[in-house]
Protein backbone atom coordinates (compact mmCIF):
# COMPACT_ATOMS: atom_id res chain seq x y z
CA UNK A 1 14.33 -45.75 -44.99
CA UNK A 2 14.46 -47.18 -48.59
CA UNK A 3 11.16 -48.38 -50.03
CA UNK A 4 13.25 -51.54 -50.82
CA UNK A 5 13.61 -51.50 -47.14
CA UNK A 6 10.13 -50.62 -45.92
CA UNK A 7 9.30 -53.35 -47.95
CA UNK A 8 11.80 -56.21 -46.27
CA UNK A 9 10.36 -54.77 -42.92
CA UNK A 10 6.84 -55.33 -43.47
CA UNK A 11 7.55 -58.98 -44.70
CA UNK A 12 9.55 -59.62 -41.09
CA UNK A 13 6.32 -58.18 -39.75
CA UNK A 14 4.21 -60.30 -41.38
CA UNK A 15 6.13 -63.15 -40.95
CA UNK A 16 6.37 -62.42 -36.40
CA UNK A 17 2.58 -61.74 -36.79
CA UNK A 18 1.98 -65.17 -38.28
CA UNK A 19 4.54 -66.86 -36.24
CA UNK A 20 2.88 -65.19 -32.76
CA UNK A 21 -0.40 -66.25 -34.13
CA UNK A 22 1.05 -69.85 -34.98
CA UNK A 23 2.13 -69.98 -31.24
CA UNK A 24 -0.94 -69.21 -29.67
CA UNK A 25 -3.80 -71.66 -30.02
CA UNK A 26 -7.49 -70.87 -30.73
CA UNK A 27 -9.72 -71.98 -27.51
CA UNK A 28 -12.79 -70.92 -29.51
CA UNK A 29 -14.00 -74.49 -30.07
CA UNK A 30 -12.99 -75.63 -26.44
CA UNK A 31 -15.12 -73.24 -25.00
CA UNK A 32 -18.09 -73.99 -27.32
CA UNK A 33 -17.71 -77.59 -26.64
CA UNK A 34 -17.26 -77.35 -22.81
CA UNK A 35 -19.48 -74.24 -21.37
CA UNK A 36 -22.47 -75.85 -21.03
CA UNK A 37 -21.62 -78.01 -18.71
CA UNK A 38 -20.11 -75.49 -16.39
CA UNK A 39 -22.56 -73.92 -13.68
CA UNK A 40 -22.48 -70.74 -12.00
CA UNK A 41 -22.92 -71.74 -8.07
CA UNK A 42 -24.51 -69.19 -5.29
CA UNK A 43 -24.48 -70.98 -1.76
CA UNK A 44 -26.49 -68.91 0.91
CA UNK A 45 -25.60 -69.78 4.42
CA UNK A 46 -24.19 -69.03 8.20
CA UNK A 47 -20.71 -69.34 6.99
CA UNK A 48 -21.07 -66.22 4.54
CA UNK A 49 -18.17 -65.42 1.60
CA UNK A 50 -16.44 -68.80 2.64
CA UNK A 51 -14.67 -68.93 -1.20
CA UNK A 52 -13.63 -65.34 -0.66
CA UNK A 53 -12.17 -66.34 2.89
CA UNK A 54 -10.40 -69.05 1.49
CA UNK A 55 -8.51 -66.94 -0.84
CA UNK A 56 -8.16 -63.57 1.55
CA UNK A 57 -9.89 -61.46 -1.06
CA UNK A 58 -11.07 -58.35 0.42
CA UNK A 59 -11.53 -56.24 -3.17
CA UNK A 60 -13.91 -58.67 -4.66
CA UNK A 61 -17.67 -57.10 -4.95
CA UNK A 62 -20.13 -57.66 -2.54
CA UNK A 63 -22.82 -60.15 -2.57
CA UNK A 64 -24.38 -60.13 0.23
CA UNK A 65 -24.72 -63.91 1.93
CA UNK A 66 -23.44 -65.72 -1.14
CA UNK A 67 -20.54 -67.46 -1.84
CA UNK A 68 -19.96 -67.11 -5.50
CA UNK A 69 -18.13 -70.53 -7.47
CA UNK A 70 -17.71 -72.63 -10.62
CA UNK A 71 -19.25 -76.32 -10.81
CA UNK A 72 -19.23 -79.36 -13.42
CA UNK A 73 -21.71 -81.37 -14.62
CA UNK A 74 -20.47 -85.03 -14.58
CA UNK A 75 -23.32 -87.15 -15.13
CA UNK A 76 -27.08 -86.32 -17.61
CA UNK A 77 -28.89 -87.13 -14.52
CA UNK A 78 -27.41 -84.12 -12.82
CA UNK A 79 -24.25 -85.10 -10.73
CA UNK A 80 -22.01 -81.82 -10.38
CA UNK A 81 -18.94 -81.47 -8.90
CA UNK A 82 -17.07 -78.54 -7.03
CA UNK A 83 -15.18 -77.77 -3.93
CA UNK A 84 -16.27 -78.35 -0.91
CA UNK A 85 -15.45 -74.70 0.86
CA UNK A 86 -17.43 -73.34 -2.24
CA UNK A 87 -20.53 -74.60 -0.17
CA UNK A 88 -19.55 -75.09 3.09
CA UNK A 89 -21.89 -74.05 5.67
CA UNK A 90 -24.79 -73.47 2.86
CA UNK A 91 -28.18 -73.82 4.24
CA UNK A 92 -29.13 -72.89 0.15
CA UNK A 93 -27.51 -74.12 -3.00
CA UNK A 94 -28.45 -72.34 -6.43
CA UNK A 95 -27.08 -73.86 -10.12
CA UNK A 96 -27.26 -71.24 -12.43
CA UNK A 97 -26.68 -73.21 -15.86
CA UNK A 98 -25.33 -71.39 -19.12
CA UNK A 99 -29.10 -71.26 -20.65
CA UNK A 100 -29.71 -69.06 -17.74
CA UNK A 101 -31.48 -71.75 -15.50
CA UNK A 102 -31.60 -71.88 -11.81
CA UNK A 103 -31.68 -74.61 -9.90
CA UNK A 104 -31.74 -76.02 -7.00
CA UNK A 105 -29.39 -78.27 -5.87
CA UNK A 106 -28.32 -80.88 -2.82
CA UNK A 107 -25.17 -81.91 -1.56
CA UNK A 108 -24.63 -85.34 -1.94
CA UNK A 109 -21.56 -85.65 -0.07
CA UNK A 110 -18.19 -83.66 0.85
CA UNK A 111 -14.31 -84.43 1.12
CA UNK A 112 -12.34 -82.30 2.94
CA UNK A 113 -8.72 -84.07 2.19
CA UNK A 114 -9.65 -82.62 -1.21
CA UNK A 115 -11.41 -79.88 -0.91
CA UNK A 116 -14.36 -82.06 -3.32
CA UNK A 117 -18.03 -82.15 -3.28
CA UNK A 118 -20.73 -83.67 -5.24
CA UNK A 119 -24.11 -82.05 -5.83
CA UNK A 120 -26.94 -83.28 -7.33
CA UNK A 121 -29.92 -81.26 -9.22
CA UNK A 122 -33.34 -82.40 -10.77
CA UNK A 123 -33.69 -83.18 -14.25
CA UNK A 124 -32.23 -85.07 -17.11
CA UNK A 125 -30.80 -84.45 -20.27
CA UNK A 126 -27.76 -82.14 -18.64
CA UNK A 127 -25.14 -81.58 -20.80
CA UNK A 128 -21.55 -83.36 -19.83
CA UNK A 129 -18.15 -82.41 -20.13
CA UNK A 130 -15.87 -84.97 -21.60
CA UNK A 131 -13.19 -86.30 -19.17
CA UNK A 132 -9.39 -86.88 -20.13
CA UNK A 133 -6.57 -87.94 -18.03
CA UNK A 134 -4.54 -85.59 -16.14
CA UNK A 135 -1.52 -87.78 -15.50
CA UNK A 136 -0.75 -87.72 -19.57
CA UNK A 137 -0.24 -83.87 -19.50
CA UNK A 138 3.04 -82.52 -20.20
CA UNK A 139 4.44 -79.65 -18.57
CA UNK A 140 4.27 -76.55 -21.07
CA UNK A 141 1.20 -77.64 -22.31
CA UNK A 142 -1.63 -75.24 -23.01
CA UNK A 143 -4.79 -75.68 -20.66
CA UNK A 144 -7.75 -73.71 -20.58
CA UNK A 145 -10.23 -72.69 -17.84
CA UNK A 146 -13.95 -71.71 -17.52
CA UNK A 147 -15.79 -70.54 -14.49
CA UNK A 148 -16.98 -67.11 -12.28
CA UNK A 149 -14.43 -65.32 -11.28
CA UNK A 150 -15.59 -62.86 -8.73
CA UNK A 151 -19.20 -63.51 -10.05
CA UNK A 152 -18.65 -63.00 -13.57
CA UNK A 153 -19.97 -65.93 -15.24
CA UNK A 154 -18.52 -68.13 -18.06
CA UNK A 155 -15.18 -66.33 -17.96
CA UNK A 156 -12.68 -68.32 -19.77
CA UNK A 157 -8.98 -67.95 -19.38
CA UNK A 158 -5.96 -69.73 -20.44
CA UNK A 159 -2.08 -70.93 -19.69
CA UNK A 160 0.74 -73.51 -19.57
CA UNK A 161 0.75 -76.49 -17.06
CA UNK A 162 3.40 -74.96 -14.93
CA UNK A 163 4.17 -78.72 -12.92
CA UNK A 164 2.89 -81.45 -12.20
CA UNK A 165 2.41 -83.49 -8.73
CA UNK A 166 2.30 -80.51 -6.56
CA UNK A 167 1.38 -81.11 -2.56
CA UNK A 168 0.35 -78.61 -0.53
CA UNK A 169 0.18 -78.77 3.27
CA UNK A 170 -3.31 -78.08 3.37
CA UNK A 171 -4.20 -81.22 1.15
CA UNK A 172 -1.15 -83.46 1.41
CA UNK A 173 -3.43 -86.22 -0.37
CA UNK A 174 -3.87 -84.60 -3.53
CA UNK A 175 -1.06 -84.61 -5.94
CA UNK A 176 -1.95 -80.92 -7.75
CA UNK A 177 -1.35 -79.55 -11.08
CA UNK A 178 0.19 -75.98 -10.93
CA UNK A 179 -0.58 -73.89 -14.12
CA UNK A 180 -0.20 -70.08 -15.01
CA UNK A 181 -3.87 -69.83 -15.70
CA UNK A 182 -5.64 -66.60 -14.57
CA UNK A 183 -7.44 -67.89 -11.46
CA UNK A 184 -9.55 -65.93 -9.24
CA UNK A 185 -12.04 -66.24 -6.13
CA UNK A 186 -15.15 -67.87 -7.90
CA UNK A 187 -13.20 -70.01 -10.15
CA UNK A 188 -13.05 -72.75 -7.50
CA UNK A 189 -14.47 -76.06 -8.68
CA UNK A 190 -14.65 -75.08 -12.57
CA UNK A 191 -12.85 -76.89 -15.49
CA UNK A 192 -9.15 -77.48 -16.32
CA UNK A 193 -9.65 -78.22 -19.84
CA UNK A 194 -6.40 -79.91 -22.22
CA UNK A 195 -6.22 -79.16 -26.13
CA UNK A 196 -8.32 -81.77 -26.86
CA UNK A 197 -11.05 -80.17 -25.07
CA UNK A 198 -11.43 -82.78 -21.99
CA UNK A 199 -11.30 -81.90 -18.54
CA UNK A 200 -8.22 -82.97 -16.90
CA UNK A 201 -8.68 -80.91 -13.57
CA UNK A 202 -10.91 -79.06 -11.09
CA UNK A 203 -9.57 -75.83 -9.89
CA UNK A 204 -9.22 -75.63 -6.30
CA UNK A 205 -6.63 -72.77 -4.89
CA UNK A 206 -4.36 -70.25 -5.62
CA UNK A 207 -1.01 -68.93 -4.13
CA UNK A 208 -0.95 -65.28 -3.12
CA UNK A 209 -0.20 -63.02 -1.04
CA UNK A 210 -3.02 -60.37 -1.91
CA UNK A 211 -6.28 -62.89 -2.61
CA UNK A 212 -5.82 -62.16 -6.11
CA UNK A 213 -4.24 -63.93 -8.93
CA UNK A 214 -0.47 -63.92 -9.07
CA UNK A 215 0.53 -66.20 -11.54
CA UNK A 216 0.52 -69.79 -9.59
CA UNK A 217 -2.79 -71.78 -9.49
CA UNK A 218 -3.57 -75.43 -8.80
CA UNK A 219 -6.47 -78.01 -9.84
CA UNK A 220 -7.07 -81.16 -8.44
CA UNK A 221 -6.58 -83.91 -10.83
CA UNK A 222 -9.81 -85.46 -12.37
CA UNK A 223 -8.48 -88.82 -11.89
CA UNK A 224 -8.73 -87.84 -7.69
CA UNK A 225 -11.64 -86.18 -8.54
CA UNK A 226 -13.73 -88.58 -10.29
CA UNK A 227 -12.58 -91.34 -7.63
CA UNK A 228 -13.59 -89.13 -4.92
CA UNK A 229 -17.32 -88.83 -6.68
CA UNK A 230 -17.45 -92.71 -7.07
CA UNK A 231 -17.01 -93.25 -3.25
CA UNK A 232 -19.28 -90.56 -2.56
CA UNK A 233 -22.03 -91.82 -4.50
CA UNK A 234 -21.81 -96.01 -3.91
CA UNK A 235 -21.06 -95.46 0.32
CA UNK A 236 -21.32 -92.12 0.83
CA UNK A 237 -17.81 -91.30 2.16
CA UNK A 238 -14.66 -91.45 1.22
CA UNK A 239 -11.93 -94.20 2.56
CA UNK A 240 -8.15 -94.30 1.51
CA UNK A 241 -5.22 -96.06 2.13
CA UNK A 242 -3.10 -95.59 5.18
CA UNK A 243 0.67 -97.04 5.61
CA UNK A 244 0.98 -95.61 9.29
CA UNK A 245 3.84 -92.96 9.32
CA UNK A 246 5.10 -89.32 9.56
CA UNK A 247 7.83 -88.55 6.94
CA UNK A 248 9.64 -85.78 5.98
CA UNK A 249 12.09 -84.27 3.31
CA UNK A 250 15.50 -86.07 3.02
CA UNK A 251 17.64 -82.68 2.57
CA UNK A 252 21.61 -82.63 1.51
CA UNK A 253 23.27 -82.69 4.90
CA UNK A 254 20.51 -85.73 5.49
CA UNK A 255 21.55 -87.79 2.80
CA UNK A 256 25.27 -87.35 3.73
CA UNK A 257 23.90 -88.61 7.12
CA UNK A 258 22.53 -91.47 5.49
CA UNK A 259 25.36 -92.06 3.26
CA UNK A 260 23.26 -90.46 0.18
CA UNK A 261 24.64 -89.60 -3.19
CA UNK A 262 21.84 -87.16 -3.73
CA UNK A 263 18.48 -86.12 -1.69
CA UNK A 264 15.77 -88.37 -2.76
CA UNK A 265 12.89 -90.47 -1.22
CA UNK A 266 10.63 -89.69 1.82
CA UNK A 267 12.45 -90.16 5.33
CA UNK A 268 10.47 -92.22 7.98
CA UNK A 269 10.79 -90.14 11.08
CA UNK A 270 7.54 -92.15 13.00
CA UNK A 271 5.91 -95.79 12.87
CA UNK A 272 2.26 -95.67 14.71
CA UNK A 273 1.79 -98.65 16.89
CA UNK A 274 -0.39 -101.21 15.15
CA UNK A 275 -0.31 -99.47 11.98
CA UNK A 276 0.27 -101.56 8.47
CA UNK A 277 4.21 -100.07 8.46
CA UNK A 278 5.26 -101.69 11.89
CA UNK A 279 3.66 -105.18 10.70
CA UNK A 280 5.50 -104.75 8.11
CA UNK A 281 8.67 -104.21 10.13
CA UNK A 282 9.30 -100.42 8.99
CA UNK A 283 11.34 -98.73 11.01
CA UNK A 284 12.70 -94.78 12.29
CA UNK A 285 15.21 -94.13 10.20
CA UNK A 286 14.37 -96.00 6.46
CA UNK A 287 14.07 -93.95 3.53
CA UNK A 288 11.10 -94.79 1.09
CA UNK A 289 12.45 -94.81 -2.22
CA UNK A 290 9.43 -96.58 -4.34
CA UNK A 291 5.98 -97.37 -3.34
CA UNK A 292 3.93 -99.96 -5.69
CA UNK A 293 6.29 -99.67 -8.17
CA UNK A 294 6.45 -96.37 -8.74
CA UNK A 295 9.46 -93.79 -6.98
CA UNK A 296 9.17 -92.11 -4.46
CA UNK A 297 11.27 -88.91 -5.11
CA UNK A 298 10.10 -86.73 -2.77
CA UNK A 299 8.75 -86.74 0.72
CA UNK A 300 5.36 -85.53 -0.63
CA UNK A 301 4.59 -87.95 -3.34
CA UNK A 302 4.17 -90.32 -1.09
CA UNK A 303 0.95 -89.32 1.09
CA UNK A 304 -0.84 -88.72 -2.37
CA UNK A 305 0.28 -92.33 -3.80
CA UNK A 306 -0.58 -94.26 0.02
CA UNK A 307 -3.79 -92.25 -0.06
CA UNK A 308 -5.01 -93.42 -3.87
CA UNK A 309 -4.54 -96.90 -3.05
CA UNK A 310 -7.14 -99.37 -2.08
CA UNK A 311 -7.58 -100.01 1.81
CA UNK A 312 -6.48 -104.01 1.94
CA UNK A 313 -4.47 -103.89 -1.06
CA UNK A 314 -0.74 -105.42 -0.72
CA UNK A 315 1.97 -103.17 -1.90
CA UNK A 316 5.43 -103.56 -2.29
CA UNK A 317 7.76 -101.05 -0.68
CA UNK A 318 11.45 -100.18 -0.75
CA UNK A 319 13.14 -98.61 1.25
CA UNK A 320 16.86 -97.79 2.29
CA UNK A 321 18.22 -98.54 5.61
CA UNK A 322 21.93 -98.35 6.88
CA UNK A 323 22.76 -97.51 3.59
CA UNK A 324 21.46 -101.04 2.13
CA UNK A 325 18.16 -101.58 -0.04
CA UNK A 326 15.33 -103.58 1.22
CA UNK A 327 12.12 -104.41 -0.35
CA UNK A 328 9.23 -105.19 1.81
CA UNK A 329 5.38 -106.18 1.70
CA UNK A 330 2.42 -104.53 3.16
CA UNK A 331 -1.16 -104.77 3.26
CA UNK A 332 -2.54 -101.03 3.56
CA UNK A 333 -5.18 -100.34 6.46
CA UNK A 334 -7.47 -97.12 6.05
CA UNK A 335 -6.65 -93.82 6.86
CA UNK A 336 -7.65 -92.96 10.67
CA UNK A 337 -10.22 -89.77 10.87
CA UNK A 338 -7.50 -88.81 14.36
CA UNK A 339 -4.86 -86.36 13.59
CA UNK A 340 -1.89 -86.84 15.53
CA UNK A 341 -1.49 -84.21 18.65
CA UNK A 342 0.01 -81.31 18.00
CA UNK A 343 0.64 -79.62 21.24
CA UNK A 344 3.90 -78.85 22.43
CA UNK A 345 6.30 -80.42 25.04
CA UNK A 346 7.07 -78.84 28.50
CA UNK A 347 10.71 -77.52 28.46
CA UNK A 348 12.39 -79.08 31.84
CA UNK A 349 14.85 -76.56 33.47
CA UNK A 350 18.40 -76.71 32.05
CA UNK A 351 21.11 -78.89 33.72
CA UNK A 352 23.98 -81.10 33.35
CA UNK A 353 27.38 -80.82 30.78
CA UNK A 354 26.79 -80.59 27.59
CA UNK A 355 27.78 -83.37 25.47
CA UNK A 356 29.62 -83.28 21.99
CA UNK A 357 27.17 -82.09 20.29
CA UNK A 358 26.99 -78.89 22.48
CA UNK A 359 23.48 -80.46 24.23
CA UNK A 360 22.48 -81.46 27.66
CA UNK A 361 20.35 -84.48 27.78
CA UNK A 362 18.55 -86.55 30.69
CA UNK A 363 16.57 -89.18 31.19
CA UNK A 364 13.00 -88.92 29.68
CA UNK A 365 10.32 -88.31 32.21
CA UNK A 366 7.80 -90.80 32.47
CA UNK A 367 4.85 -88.11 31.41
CA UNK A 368 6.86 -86.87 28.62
CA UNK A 369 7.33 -90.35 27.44
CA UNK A 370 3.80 -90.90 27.46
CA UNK A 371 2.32 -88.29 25.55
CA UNK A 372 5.07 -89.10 22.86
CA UNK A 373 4.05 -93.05 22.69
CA UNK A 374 8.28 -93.65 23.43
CA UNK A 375 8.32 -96.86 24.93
CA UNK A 376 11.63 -96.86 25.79
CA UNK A 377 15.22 -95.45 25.56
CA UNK A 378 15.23 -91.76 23.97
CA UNK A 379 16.67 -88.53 25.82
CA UNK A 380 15.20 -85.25 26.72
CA UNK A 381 17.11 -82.16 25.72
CA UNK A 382 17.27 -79.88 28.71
CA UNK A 383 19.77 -77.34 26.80
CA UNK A 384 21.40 -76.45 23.59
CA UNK A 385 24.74 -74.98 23.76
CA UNK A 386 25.71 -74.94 20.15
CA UNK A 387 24.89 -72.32 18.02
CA UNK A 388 24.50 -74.61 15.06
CA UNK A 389 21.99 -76.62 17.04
CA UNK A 390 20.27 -74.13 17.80
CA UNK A 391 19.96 -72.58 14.23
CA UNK A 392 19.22 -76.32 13.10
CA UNK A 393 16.29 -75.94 15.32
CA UNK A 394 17.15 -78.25 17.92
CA UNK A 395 15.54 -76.65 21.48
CA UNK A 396 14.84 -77.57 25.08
CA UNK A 397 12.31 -80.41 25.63
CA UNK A 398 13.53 -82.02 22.01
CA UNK A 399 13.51 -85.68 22.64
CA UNK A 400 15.92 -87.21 20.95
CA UNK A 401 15.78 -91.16 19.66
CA UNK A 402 17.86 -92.16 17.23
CA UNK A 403 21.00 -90.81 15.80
CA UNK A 404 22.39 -92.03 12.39
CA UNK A 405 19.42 -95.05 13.02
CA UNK A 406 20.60 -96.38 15.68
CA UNK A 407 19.04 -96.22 18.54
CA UNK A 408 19.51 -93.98 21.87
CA UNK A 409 19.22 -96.25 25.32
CA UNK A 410 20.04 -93.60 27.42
CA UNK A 411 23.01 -89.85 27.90
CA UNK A 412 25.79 -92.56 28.48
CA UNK A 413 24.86 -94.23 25.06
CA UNK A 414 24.58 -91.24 23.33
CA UNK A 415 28.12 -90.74 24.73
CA UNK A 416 29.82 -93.58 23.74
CA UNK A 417 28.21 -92.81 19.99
CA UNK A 418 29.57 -89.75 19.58
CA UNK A 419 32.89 -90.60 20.75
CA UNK A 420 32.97 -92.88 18.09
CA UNK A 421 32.39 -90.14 15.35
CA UNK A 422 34.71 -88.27 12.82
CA UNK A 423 35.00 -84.38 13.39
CA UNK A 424 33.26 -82.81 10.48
CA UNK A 425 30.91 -85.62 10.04
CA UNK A 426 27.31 -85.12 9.74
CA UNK A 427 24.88 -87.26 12.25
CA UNK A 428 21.27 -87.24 11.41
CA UNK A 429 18.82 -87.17 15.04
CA UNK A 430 15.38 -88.13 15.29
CA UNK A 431 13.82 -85.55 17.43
CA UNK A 432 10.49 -86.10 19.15
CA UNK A 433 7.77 -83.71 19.71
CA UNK A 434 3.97 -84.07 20.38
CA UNK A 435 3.98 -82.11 16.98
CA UNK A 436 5.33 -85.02 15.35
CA UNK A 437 9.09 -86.07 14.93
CA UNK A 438 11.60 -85.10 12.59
CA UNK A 439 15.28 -85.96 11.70
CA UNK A 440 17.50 -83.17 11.56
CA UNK A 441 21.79 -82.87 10.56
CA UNK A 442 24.35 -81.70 12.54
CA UNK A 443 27.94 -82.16 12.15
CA UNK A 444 30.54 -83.22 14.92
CA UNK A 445 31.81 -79.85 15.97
CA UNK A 446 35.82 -80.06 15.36
């Protein structure tokens, strides 16, 4: 190569070296504004290793009873928070601070629907991250984090916010923020920090399939979090709203059920007796499309946004039913403690001719229809013989309730309603189990 040449190519060097170092922000004065108020935590209890056990790590070093985690000081008077299965079971709390301090500390109180808990340690004069708002970050934007992985204090590591709004069946109430930050057992309950050097975030989990890092994490929005500390502290527990339903996705063949141009919304497939929906006069079958004003575009977004909002507040609510748009009011009760029962029907023997649909049904039996709160009408599925029903998940000792919203009085009914139908069309069924109903699409066999 030419010296002319040589030349040219160190000048494109130069010129990728500055752009890469253009691209790439300096954290250096995040980190010297934020690590002081991140804590080191060591929890000795009965319930040994519990952050290791909630991320299946079985490389990690050994430390004997302690559960090794990240905490953030929210208040001068001493007010940390972390997650909860950082200290769950602890009969011993130590707060190692960044000035090498240890202290000891108290738990003030615990959520488990978010995986939050508030300490509390002697003294005054702590120093206090600053707290931003984690519903103005954009995804693609750099965030940085600071905590223990695996016991090594003060590590700091850094990404993009990957999305936004993430739920996750283990906290359906918390409306995550996935990022691509390195995050490893012991980061749990330290700092998502945004360019501006606020915290907009606790870290909570990760997604793997090892127990290490593998490029998905998730922190609980400090918005949740700091609400979650102002309930704990003023009455000690934490209350949210509750509508009083079970919804699920509305998937494509669903929405061409419902008469859909595209999948949106969260699909009603259960109305609790008593509960703020039925006063309202929700109903099996309605699609929630916007909830206080804001829309509902998927089935989990709503849980998070029922769960944030005041217990007796009115909301409005609409919702799409027979293909028409209603708006309705309702005054939100509190979320129940009860979980709904999840053990399984019997499955009655098979009988009878199968119907359209390639299913035998009977009547409901008066047991079944008890543990599944069905008042009336409904039928039991005694057996499936279509192999797209069965491969749509449909099985003996399915009770079946409504198909395309209307309801089912009895097998005659159900008869008469699918005589009615187009081949090729797609019906949407709600199907009943102690579980928890469901709607699922099938299409009228030709």
């Amino acid at each position: 190569m030419s010296k002319r040449g040589r030349a040219a190519a160190l000048v494109l060097w130069a010129f990728a070296a500055a752009a890469q170092a253009a691209a790439v922000p300096d954290f250096t004065g995040l980190v010297k504004r934020n690590n002081a108020a991140v804590v080191n935590i060591s929890s000795q209890g009965k319930a040994v290793r519990a952050e290791a056990e909630r991320d299946d790590d079985e490389d990690g070093p050994e430390h004997g009873d302690e559960s090794l985690g990240t905490g953030l000081i929210v208040s001068a008077d001493g007010y940390l928070l972390t997650n909860q299965h950082v200290i769950e079971d602890a009969d011993e709390i130590i707060v190692r601070l960044v000035d090498r301090r240890e202290l000891s500390a108290r738990v003030v109180g615990t959520d488990a629907r978010t995986d939050l808990a508030v300490l509390k340690i002697e003294g005054a004069g702590f120093p206090v991250a600053a707290l931003g708002r984690a519903h103005e970050l954009e995804v693609g934007e750099w965030v940085l984090a600071i905590g223990s992985p695996f016991g090594f204090e003060q590590s700091v590591t850094a990404g993009i916010v990957s999305a936004k709004g993430r739920s996750l069946p283990t906290e359906p109430y918390v409306a995550f923020i996935q990022t691509d930050v390195a995050i490893n057992p012991g980061n749990s309950g330290g700092p998502l920090i945004n360019m501006k050097g606020e915290v907009v975030g606790i870290n909570s989990q990760i997604y793997s399939q090892t127990g290490g890092y593998m490029g998905v994490s998730f922190a609980i929005p400090i918005e949740t979090a700091v609400e979650v500390t102002r309930q704990i502290r003023t009455q000690g527990r934490v209350s949210r709203g509750w509508l009083g339903v079970l919804v699920q996705p509305v998937n494509r063949e669903l929405a061409e059920a419902f008469g859909m141009s595209v999948p949106a919304g969260a699909l009603v497939t259960r109305v609790f007796a008593g509960g703020p929906a039925e006063a309202a006069g929700l109903r099996p079958g309605d699609i929630v499309t916007r909830f206080d004003g804001r829309a509902v575009d998927v089935s989990t977004a709503l849980p998070a946004l029922v769960g944030s909002a005041p217990v007796g507040k009115t909301v409005p609510l609409t919702v799409l039913r027979e293909g028409q748009e209603h708006k309705l009011q309702l005054e939100l009760a509190e979320l129940p403690e009860a979980e709904p029962d999840a053990e399984p029907p019997a499955q009655p023997a098979p009988q009878r001719q199968p119907n359209r649909l390639g299913l035998r049904v009977a009547p409901v039996p008066a047991e079944l229809r008890e543990s599944l709160g069905l008042a009336v009408g409904g039928v039991v599925v005694e057996g499936v013989d279509n192999d797209r029903a069965a491969r749509a998940g449909l099985r003996p000792g399915d009770v079946l309730g409504r198909i395309n919203g209307q309801a089912i009085d009895s097998a005659e009914a159900l008869e008469r309603q699918l005589a009615g139908l187009p081949a090729g069309r797609s019906v949407a069924l709600l199907v009943l189990r102690r579980s928890g109903p469901f709607y699922l699409a099938l299409r009228v066999p030709q």
